[in-house]
Protein backbone atom coordinates (compact mmCIF):
# COMPACT_ATOMS: atom_id res chain seq x y z
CA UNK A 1 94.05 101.44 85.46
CA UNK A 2 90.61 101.41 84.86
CA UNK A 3 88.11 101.24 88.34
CA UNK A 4 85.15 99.00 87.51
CA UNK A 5 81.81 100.30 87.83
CA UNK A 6 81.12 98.22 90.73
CA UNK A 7 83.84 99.22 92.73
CA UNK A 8 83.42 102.68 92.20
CA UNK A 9 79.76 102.58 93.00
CA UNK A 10 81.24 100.53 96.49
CA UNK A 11 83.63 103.05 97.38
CA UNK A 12 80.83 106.14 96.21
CA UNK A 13 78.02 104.31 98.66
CA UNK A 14 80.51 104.06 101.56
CA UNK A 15 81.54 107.50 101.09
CA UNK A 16 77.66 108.66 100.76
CA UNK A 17 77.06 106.45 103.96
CA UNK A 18 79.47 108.36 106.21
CA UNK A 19 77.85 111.40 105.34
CA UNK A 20 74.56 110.48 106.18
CA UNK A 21 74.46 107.96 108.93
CA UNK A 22 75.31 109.40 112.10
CA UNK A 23 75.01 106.17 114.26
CA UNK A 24 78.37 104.46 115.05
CA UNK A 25 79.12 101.74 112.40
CA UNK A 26 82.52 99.97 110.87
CA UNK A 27 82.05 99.08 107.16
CA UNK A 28 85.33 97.78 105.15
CA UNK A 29 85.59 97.52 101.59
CA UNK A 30 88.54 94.69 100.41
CA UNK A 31 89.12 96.65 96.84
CA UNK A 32 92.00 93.72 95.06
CA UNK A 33 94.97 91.64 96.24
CA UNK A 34 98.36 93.96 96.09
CA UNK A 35 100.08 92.97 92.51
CA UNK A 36 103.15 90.60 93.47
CA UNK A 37 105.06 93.83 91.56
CA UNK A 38 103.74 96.31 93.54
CA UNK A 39 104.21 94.09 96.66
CA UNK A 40 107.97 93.92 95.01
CA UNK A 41 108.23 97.39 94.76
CA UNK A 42 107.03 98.14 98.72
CA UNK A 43 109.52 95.90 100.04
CA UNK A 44 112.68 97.04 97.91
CA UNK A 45 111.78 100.82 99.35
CA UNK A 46 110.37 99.77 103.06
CA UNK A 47 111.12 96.70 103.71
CA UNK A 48 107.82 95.56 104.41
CA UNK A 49 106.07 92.60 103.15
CA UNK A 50 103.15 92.90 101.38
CA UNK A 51 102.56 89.79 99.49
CA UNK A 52 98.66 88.59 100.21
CA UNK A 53 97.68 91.50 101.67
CA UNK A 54 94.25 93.74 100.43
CA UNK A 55 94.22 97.30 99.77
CA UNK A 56 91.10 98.02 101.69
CA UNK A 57 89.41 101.41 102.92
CA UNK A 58 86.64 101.83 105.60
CA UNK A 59 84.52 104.14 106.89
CA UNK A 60 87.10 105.28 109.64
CA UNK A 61 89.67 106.48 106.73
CA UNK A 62 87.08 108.77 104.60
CA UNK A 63 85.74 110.13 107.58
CA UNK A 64 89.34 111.23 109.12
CA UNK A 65 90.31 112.35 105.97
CA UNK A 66 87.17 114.83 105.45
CA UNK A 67 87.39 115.95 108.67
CA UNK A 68 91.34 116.70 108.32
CA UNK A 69 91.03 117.68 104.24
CA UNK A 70 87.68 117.82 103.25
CA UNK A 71 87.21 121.61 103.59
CA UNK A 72 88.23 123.92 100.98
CA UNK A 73 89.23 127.42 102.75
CA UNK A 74 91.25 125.00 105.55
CA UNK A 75 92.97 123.34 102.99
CA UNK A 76 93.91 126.14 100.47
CA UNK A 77 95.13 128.01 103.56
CA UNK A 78 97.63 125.20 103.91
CA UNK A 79 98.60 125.35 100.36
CA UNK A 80 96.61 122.13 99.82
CA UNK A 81 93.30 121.24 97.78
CA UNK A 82 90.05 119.75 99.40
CA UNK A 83 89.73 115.90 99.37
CA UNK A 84 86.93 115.13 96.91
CA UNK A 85 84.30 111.96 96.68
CA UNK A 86 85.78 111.23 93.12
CA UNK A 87 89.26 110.99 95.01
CA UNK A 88 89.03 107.73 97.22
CA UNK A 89 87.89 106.37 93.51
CA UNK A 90 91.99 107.56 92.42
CA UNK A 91 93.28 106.17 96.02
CA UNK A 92 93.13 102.87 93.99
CA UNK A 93 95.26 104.13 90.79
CA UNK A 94 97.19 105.89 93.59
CA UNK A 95 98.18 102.87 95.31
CA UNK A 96 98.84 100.60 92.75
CA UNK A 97 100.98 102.62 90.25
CA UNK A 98 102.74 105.22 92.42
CA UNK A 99 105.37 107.52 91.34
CA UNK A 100 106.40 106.89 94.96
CA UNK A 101 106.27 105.10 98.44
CA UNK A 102 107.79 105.19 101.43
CA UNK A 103 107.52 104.64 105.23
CA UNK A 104 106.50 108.01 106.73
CA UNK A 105 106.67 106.69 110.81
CA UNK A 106 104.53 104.96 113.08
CA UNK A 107 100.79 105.06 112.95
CA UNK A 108 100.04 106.98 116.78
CA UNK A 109 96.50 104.39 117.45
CA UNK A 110 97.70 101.37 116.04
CA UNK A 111 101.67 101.49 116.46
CA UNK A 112 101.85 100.05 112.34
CA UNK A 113 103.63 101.13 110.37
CA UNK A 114 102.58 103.96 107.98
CA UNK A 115 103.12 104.03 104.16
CA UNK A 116 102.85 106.74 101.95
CA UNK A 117 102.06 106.50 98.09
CA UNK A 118 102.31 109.50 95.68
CA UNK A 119 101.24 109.99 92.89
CA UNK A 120 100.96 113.12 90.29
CA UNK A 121 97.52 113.22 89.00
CA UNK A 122 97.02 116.71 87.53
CA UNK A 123 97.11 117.81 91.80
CA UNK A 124 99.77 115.66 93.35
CA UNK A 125 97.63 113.31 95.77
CA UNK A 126 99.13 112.14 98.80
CA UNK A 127 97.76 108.62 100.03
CA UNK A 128 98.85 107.19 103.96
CA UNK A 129 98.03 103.41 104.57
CA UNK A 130 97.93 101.63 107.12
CA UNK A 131 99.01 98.14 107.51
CA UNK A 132 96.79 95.68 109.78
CA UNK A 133 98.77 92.58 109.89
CA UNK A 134 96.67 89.04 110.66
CA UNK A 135 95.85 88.20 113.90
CA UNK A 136 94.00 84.89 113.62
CA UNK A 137 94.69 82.29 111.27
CA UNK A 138 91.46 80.46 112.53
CA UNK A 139 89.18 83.01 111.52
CA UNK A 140 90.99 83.37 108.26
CA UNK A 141 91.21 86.88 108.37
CA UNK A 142 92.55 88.93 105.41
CA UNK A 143 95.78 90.77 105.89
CA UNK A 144 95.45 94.43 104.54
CA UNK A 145 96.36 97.72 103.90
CA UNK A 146 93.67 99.89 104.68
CA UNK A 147 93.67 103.64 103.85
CA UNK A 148 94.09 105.98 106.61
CA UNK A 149 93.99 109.63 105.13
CA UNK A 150 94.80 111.42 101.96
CA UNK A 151 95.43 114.66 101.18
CA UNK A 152 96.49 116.90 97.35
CA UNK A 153 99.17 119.61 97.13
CA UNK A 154 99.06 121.67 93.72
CA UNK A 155 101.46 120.42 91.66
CA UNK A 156 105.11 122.62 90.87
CA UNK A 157 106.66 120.15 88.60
């Protein structure tokens, strides 16, 4: 799949934005609408409904997931790879073309359910979603999937 240049310079800003503004702030970007395959595809392995919903990531996901797999010494010490900005750019390809998913448990803050998508991509990349289901009609909010962490194992196979 190829990431337009728009999104990518969305996701690039948010992720430059974390770094650099240290005031408390929620900022969501809605990325596309799951593909009714890919919604298909989540429902035959989890048994959860996807149709309508948004992939989506905010600030909340990059920042847990620099803070848990950002740094390169932590990381190769657990036999993983350090999250890079070019990464929550191949989330996306991640998420809609994975080799796998599958429900992984319970989210511990929100008590959703938590998805995994995998994907080999030169480093096998490891993407965790969660799913925020609608809670008002009346405000027509969107229901979506928003990333919660990543992480990237070398490769064996």
């Amino acid at each position: 799949m190829i990431i337009s240049a728009e999104l990518r310079k969305q996701i690039n800003d948010l992720y430059d934005e974390c770094l650099e503004n240290f005031e408390q702030f929620h900022r969501k970007i809605d990325l596309l609408e799951i593909p009714a395959h890919l919604a298909i595809e989540i429902k035959e392995k989890t048994d959860i409904d996807l149709f309508g919903f948004w992939i989506c990531i905010d600030n909340y996901g990059i920042l847990h997931t620099l803070e848990n797999h950002g740094n390169p010494v932590s990381e190769a010490k657990r036999g993983q790879v350090a999250v890079e900005k070019e990464d929550f750019v191949i989330m996306i390809e991640v998420c809609l073309s994975p080799d796998d998913v599958k429900l992984v448990g319970i989210s511990k803050h929100t008590k959703k359910p938590l998805l995994q998508f995998e994907k080999k991509i030169e480093n096998k990349i490891f993407v965790v979603k969660e799913v925020r289901m609608v809670t008002s009609k009346k405000k027509k909010k969107l229901s979506r999937l928003v990333f919660h962490t990543m992480y990237k194992i070398k490769a064996t196979y």
